[in-house]
PDB file of N, CA and C in Angstrom:
ATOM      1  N   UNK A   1       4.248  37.278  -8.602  1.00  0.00           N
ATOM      2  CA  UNK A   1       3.541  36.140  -9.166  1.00  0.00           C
ATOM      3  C   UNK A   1       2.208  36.567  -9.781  1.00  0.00           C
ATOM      4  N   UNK A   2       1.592  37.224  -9.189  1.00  0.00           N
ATOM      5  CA  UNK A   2       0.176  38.439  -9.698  1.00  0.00           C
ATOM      6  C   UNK A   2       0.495  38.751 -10.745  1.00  0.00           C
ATOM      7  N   UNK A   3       1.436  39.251 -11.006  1.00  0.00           N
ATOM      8  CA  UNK A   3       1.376  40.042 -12.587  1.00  0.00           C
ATOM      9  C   UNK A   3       1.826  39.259 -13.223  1.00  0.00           C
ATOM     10  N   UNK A   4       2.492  38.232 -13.189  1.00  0.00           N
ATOM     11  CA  UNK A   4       2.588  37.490 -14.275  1.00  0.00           C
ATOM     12  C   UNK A   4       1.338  36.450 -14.419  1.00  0.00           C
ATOM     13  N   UNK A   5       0.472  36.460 -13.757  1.00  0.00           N
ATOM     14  CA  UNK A   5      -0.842  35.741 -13.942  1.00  0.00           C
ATOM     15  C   UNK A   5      -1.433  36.852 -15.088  1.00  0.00           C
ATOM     16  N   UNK A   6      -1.319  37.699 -14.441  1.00  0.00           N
ATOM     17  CA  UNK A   6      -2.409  39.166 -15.151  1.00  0.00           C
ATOM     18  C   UNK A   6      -2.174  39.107 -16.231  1.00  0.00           C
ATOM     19  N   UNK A   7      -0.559  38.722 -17.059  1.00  0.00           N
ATOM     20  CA  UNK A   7       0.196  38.997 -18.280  1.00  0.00           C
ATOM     21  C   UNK A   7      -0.579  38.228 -18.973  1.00  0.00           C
ATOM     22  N   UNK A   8      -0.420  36.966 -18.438  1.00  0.00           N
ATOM     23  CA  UNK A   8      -0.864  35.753 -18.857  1.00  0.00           C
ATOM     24  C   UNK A   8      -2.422  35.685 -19.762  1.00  0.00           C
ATOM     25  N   UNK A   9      -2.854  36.119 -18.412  1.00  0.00           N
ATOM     26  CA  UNK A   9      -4.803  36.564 -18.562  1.00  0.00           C
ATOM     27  C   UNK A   9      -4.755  37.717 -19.843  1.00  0.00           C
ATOM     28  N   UNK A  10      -4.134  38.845 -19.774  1.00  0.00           N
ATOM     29  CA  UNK A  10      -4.000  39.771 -21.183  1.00  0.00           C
ATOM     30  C   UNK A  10      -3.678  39.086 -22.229  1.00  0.00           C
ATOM     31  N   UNK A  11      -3.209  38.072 -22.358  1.00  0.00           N
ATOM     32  CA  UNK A  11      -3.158  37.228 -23.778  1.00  0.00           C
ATOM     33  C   UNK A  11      -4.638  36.184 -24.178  1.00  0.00           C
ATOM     34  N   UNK A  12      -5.490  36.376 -23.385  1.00  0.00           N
ATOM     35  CA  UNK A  12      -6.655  35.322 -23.857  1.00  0.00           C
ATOM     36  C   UNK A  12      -6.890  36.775 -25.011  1.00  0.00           C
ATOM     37  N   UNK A  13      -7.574  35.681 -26.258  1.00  0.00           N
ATOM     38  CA  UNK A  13      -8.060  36.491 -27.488  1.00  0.00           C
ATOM     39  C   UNK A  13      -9.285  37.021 -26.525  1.00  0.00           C
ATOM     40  N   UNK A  14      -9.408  38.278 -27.136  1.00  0.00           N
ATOM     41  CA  UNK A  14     -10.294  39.571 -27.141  1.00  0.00           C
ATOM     42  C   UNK A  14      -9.954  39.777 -25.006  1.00  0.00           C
ATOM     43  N   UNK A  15      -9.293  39.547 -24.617  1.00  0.00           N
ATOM     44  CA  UNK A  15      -9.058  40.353 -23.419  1.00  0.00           C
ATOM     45  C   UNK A  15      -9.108  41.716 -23.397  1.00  0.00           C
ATOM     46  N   UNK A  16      -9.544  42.291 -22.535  1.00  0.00           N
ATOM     47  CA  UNK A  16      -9.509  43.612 -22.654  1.00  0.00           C
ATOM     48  C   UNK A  16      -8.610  44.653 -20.992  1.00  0.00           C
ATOM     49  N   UNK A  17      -8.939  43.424 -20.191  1.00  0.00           N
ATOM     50  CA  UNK A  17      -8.754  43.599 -19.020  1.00  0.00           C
ATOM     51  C   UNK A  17      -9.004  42.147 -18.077  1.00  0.00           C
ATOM     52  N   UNK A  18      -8.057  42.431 -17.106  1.00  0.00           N
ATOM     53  CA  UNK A  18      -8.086  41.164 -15.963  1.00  0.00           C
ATOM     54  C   UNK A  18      -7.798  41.425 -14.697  1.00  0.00           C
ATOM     55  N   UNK A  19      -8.047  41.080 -13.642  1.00  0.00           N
ATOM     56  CA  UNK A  19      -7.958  41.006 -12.762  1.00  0.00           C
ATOM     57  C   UNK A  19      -7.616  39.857 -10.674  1.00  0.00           C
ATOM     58  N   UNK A  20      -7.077  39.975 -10.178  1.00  0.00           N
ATOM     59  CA  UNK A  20      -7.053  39.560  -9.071  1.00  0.00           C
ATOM     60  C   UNK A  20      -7.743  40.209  -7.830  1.00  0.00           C
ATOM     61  N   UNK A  21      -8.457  39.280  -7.503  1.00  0.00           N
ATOM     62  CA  UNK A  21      -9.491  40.035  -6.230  1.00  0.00           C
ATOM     63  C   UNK A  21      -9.064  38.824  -5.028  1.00  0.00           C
ATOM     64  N   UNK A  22      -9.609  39.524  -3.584  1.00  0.00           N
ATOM     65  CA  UNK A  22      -9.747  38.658  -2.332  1.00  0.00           C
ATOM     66  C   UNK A  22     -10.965  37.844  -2.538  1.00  0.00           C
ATOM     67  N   UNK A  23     -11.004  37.400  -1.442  1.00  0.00           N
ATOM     68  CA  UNK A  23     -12.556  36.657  -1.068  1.00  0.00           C
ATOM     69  C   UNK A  23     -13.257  37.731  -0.140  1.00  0.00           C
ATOM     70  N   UNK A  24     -12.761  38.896   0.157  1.00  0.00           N
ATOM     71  CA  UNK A  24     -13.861  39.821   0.643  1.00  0.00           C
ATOM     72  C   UNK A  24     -13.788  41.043  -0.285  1.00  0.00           C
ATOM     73  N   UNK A  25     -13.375  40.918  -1.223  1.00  0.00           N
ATOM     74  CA  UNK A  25     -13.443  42.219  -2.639  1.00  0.00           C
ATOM     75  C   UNK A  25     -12.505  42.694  -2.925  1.00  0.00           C
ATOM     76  N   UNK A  26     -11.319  42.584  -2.293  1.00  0.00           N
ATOM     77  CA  UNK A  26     -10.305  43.646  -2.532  1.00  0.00           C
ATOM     78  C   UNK A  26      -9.545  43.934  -3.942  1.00  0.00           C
ATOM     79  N   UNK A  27      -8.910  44.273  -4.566  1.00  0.00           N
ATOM     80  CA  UNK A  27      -8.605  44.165  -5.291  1.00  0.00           C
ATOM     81  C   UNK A  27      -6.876  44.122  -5.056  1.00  0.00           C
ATOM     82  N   UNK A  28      -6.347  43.039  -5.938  1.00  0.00           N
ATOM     83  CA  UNK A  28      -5.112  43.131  -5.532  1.00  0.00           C
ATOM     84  C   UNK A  28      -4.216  43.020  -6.747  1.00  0.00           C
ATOM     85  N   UNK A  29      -4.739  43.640  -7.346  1.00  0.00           N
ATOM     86  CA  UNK A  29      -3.859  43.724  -9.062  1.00  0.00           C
ATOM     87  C   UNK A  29      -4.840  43.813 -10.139  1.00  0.00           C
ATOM     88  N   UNK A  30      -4.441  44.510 -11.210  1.00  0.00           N
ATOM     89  CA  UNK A  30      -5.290  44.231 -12.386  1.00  0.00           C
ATOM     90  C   UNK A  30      -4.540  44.680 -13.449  1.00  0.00           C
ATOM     91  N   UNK A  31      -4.424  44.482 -14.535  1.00  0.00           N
ATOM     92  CA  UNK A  31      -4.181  45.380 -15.960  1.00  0.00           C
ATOM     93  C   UNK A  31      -5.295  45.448 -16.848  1.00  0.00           C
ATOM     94  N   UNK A  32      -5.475  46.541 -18.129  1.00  0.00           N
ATOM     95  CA  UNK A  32      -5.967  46.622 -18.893  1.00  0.00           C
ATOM     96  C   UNK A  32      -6.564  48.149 -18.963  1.00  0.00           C
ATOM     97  N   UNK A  33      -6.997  48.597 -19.676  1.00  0.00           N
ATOM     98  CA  UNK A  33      -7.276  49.927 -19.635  1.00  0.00           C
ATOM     99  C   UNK A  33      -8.572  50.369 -19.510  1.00  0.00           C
ATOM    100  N   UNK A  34      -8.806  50.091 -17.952  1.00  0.00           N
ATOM    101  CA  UNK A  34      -9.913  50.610 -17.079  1.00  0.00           C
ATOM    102  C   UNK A  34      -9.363  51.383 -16.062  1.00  0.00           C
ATOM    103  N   UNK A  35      -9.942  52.525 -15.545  1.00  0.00           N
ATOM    104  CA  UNK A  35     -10.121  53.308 -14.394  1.00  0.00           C
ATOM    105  C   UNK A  35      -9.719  52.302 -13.178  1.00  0.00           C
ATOM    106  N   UNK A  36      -8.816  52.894 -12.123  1.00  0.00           N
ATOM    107  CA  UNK A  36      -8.633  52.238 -10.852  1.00  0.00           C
ATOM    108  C   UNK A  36      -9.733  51.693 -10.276  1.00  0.00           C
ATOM    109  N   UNK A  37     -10.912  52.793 -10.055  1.00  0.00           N
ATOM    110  CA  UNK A  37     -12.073  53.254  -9.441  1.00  0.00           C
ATOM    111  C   UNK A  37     -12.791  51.762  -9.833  1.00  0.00           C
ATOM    112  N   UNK A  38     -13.041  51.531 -11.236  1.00  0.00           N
ATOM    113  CA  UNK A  38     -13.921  50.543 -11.613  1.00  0.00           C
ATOM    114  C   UNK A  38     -13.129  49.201 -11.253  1.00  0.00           C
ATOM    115  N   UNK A  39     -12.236  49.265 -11.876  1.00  0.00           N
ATOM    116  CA  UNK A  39     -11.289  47.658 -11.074  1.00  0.00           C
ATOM    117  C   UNK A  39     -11.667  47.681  -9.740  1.00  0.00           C
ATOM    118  N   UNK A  40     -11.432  48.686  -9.005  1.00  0.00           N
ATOM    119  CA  UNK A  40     -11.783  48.203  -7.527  1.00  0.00           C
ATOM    120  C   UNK A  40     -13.301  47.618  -7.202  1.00  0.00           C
ATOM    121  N   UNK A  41     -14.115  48.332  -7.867  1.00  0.00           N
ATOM    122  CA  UNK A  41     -15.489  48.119  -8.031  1.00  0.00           C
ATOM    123  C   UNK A  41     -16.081  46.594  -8.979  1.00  0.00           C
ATOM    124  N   UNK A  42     -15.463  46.368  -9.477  1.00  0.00           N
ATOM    125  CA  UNK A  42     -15.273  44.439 -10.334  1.00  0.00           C
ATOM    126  C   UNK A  42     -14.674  43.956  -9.431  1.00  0.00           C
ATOM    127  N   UNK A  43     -13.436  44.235  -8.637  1.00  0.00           N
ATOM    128  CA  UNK A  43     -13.154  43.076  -7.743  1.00  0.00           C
ATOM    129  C   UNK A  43     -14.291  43.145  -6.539  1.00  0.00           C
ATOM    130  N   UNK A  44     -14.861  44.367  -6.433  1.00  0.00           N
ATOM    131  CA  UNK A  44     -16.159  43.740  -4.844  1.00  0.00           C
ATOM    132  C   UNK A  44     -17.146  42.735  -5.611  1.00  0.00           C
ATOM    133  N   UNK A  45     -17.779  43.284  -6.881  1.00  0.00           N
ATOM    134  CA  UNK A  45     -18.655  42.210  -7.780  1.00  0.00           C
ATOM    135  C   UNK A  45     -18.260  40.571  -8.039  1.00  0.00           C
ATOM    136  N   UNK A  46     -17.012  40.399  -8.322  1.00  0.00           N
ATOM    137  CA  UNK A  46     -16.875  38.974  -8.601  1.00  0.00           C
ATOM    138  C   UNK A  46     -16.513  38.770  -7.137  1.00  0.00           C
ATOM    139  N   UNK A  47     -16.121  39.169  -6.457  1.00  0.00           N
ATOM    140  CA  UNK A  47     -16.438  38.445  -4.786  1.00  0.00           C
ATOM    141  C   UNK A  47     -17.491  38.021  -4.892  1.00  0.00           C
ATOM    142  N   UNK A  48     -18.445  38.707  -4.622  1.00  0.00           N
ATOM    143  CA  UNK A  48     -19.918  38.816  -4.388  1.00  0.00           C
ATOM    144  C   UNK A  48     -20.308  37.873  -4.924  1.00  0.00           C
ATOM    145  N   UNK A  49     -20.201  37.337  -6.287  1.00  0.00           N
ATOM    146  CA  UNK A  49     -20.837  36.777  -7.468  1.00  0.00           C
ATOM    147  C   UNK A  49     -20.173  35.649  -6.837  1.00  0.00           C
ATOM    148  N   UNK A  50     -19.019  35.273  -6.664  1.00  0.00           N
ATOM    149  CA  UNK A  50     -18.092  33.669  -6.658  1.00  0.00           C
ATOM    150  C   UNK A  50     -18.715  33.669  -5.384  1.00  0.00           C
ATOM    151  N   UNK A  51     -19.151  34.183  -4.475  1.00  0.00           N
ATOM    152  CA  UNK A  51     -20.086  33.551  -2.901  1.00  0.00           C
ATOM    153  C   UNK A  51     -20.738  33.087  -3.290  1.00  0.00           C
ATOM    154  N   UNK A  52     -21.665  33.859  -4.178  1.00  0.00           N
ATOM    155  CA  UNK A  52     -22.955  33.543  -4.140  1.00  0.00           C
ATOM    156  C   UNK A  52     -23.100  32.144  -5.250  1.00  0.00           C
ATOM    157  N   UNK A  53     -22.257  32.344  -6.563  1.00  0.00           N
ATOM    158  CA  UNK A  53     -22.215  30.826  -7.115  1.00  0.00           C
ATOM    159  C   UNK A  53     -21.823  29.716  -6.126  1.00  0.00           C
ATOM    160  N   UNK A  54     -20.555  29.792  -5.168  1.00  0.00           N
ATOM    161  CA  UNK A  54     -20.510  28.523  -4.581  1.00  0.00           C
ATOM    162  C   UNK A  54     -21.856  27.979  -3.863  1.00  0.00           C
ATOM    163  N   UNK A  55     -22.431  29.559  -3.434  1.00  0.00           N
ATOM    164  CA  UNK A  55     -23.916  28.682  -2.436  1.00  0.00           C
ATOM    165  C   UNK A  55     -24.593  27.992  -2.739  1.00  0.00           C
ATOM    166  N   UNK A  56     -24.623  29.038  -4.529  1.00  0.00           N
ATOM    167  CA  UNK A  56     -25.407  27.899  -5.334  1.00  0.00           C
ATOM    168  C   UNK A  56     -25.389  26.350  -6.034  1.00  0.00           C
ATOM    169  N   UNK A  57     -24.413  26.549  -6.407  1.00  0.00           N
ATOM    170  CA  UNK A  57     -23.688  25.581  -6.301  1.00  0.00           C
ATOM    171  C   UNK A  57     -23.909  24.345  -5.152  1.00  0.00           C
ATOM    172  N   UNK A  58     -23.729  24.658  -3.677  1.00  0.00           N
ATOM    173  CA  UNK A  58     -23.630  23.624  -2.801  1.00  0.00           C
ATOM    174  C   UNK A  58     -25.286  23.237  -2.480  1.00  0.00           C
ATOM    175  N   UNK A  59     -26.261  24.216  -2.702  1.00  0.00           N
ATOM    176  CA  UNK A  59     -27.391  24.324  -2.649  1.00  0.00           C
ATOM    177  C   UNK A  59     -28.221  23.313  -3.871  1.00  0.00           C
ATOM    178  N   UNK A  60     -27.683  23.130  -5.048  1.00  0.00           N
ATOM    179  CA  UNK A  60     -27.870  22.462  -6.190  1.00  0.00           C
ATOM    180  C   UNK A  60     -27.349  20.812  -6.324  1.00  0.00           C
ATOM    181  N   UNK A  61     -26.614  21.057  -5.201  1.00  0.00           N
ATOM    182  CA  UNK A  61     -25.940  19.647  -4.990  1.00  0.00           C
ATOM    183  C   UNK A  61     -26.883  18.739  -4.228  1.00  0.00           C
ATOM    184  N   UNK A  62     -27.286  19.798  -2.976  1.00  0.00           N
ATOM    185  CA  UNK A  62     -28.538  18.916  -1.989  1.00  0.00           C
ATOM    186  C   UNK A  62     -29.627  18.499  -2.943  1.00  0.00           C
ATOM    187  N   UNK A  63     -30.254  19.851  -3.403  1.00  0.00           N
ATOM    188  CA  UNK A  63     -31.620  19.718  -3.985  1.00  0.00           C
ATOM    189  C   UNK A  63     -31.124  18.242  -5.550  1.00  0.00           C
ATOM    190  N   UNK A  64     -30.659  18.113  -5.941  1.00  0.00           N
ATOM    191  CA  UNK A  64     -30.607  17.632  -7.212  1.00  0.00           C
ATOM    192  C   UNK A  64     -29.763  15.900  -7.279  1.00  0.00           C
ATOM    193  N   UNK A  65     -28.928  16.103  -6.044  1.00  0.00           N
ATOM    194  CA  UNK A  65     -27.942  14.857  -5.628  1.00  0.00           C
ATOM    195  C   UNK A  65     -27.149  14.949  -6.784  1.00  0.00           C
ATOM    196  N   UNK A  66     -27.025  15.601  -7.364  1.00  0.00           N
ATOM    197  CA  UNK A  66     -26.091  15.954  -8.734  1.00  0.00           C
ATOM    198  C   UNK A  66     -24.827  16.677  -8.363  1.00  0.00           C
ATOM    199  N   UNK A  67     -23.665  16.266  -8.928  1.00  0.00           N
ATOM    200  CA  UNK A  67     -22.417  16.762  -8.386  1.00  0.00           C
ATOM    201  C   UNK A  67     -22.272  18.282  -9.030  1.00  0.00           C
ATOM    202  N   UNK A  68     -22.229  19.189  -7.850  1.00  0.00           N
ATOM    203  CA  UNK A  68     -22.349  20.655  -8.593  1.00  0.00           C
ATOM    204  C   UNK A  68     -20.749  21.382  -7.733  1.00  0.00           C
ATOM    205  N   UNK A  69     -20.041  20.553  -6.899  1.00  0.00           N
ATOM    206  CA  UNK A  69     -19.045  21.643  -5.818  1.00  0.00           C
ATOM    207  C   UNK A  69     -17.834  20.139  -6.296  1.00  0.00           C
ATOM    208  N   UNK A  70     -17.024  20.645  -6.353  1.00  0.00           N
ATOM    209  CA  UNK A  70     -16.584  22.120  -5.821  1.00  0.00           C
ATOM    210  C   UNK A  70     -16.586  22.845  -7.105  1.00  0.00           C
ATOM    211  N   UNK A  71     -17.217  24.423  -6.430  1.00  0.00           N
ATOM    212  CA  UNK A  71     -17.460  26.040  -7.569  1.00  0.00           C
ATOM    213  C   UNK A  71     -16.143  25.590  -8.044  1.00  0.00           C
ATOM    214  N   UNK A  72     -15.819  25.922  -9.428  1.00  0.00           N
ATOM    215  CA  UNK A  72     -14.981  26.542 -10.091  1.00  0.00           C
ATOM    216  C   UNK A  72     -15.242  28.128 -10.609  1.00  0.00           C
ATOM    217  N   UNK A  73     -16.146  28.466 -11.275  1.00  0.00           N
ATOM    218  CA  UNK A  73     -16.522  30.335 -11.741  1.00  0.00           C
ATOM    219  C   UNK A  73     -17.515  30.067 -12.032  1.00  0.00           C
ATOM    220  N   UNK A  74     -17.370  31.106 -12.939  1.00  0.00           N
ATOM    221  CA  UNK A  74     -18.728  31.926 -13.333  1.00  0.00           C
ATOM    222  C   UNK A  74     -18.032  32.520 -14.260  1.00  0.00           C
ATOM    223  N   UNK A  75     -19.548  33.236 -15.535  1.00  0.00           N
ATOM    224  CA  UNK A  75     -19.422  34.316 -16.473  1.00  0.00           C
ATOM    225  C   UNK A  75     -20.746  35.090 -16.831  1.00  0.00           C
ATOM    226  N   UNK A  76     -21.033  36.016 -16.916  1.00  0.00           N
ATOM    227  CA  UNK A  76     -21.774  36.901 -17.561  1.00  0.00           C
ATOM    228  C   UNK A  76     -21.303  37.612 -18.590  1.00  0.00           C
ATOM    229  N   UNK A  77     -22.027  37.457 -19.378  1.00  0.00           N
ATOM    230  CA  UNK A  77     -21.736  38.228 -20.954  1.00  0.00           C
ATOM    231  C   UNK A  77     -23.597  39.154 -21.008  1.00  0.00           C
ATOM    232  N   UNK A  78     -22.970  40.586 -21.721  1.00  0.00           N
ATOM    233  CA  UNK A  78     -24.243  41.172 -21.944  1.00  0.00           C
ATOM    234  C   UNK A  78     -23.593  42.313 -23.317  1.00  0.00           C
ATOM    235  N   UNK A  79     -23.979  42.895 -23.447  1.00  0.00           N
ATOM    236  CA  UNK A  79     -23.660  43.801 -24.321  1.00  0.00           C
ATOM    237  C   UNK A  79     -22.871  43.172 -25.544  1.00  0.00           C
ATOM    238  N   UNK A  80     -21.784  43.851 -25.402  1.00  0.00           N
ATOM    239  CA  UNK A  80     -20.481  43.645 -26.317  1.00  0.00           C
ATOM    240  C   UNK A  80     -19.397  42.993 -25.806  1.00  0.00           C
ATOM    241  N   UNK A  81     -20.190  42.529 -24.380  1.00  0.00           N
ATOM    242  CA  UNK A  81     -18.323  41.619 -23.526  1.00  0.00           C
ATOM    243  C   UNK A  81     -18.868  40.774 -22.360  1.00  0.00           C
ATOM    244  N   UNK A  82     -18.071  40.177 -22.256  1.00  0.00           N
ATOM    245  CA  UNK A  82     -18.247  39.041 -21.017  1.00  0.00           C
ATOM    246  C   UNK A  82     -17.098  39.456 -19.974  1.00  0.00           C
ATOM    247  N   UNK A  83     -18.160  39.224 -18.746  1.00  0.00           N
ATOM    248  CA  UNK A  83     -16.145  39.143 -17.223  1.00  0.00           C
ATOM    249  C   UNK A  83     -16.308  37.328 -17.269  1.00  0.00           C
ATOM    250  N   UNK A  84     -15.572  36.456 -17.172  1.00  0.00           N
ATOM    251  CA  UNK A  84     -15.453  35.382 -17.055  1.00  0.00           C
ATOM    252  C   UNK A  84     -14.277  34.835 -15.665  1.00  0.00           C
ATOM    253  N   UNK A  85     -14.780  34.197 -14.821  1.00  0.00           N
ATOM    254  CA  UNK A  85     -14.338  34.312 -13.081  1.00  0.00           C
ATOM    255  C   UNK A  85     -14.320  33.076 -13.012  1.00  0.00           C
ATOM    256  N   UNK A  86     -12.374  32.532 -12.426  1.00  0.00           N
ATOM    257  CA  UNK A  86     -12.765  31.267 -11.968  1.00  0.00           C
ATOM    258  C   UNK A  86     -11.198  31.619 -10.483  1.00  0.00           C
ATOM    259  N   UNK A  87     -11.631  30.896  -9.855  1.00  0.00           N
ATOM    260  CA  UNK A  87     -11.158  31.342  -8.286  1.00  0.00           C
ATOM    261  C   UNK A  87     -11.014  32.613  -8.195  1.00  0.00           C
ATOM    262  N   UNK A  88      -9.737  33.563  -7.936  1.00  0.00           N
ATOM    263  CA  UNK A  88      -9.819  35.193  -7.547  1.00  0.00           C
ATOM    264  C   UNK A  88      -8.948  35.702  -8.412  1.00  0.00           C
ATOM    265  N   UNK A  89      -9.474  34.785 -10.128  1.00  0.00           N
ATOM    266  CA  UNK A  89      -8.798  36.180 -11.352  1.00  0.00           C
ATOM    267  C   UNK A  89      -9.997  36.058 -12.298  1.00  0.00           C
ATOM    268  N   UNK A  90     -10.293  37.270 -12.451  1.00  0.00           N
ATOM    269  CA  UNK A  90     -11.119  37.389 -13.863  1.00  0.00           C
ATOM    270  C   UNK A  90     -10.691  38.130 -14.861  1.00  0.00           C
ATOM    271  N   UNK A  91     -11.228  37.781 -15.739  1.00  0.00           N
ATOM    272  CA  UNK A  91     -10.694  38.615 -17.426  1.00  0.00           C
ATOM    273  C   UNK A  91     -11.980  39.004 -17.882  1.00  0.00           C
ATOM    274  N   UNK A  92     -12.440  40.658 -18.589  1.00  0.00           N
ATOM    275  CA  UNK A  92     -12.936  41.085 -19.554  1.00  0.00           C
ATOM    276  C   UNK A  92     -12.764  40.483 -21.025  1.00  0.00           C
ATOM    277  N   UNK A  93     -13.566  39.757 -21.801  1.00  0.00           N
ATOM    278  CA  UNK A  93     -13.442  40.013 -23.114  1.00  0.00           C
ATOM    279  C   UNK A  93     -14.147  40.391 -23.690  1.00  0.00           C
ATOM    280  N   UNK A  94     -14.053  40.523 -25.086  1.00  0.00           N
ATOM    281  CA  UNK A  94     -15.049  40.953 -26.111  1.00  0.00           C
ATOM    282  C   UNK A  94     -16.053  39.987 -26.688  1.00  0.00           C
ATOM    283  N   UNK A  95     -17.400  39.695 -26.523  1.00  0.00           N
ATOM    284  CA  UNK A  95     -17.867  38.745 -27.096  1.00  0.00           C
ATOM    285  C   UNK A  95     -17.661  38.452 -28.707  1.00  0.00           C
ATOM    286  N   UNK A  96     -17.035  39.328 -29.450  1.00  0.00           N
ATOM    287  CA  UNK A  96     -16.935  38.790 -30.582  1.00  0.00           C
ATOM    288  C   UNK A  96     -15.753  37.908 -30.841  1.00  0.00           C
ATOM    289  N   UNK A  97     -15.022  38.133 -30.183  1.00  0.00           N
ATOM    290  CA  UNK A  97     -13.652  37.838 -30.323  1.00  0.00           C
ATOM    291  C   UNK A  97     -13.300  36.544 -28.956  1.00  0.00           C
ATOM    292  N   UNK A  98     -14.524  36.348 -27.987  1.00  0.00           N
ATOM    293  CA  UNK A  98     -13.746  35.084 -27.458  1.00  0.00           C
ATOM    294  C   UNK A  98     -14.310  33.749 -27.402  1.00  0.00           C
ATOM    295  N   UNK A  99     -13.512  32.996 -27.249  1.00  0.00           N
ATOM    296  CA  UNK A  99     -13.356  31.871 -26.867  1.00  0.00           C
ATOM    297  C   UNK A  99     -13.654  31.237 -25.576  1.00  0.00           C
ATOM    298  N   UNK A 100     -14.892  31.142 -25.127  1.00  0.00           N
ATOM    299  CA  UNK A 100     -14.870  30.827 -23.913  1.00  0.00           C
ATOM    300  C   UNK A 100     -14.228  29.237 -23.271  1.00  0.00           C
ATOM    301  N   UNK A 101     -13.773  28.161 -24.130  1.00  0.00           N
ATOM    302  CA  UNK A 101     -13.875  26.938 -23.999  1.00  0.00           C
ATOM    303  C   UNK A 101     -11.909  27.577 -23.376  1.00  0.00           C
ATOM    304  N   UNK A 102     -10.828  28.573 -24.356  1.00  0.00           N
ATOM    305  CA  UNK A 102      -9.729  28.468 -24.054  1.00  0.00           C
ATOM    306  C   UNK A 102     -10.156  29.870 -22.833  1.00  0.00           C
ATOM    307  N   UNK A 103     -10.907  30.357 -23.107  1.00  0.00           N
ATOM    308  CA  UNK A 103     -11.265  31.697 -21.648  1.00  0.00           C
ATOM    309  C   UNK A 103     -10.579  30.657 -20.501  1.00  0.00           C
ATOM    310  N   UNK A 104     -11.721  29.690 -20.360  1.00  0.00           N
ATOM    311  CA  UNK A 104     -11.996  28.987 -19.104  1.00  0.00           C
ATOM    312  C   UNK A 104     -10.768  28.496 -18.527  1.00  0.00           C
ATOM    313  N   UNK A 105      -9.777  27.389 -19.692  1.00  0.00           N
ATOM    314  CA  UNK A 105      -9.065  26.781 -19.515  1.00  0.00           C
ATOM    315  C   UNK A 105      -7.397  27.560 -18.714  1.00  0.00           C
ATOM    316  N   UNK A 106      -7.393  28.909 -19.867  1.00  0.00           N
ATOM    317  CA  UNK A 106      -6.624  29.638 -19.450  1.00  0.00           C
ATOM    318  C   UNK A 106      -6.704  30.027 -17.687  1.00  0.00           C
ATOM    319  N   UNK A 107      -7.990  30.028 -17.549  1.00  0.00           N
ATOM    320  CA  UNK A 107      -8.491  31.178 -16.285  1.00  0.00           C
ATOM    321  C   UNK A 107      -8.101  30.025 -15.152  1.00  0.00           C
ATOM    322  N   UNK A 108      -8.472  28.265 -15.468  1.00  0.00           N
ATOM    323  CA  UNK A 108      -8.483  27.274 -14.353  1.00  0.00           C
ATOM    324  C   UNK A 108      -6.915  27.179 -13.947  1.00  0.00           C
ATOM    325  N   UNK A 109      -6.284  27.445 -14.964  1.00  0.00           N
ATOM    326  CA  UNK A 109      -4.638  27.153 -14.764  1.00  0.00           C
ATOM    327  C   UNK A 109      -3.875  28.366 -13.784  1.00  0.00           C
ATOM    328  N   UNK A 110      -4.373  29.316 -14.706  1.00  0.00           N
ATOM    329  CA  UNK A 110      -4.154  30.458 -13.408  1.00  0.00           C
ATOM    330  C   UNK A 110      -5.023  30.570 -12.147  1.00  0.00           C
ATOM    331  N   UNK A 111      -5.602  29.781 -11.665  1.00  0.00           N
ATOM    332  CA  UNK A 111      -6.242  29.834 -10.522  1.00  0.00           C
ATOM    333  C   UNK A 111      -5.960  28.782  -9.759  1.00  0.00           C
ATOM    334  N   UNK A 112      -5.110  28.158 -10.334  1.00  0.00           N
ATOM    335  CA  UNK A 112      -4.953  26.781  -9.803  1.00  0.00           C
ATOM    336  C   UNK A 112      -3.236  27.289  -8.892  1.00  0.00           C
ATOM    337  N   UNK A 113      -2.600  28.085 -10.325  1.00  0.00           N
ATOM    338  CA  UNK A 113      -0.735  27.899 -10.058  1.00  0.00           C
ATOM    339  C   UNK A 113      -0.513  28.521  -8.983  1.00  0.00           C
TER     340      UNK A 113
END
């Protein structure tokens, strides 16, 4: 069922790479043409990152009474690419080339199925 999420995730325009992680880092699948080493090392990061958004998240809810939970992801874009994270799959793209509005949509469906 993993890899056909992953397949899935390799078809968002400018993908470069995607991934499935735990909720304590693990990595439990990925495609795209990165090093093992670093996939394993992106799945401890978007752990890390999806904790720390939900806290924020639930933390933004008290302070603000504004509906912020339940987390869905996160994204950082810097350079030439964005990781874009919503439950435990993320995708690499290229900032020139994506779409974050179908990124997202793609990413909620596979996180959902």
């Amino acid at each position: 069922m993993s890899e056909e999420k992953l397949e899935r995730l390799m078809k968002i325009k400018g993908a470069i790479a995607a991934g499935h992680f735990s909720a304590d880092g693990k990595l439990l699948g990925y495609k795209g043409d990165i090093p093992k080493e670093m996939a394993e090392l992106v799945a401890k990061m978007c752990a890390a990152n999806t904790m720390m958004g939900s806290m924020e998240a639930e933390g933004f809810t008290m302070l603000t009474k504004m509906k912020w939970t339940p987390f869905h992801g996160w994204a950082v874009a810097a350079g030439d690419y964005a990781v874009c994270v919503m439950g435990h799959y993320g995708v690499f793209v290229k900032l020139s080339e994506a779409d974050f509005n179908l990124t997202f949509k793609e990413l909620g469906e596979v996180a959902k199925s």
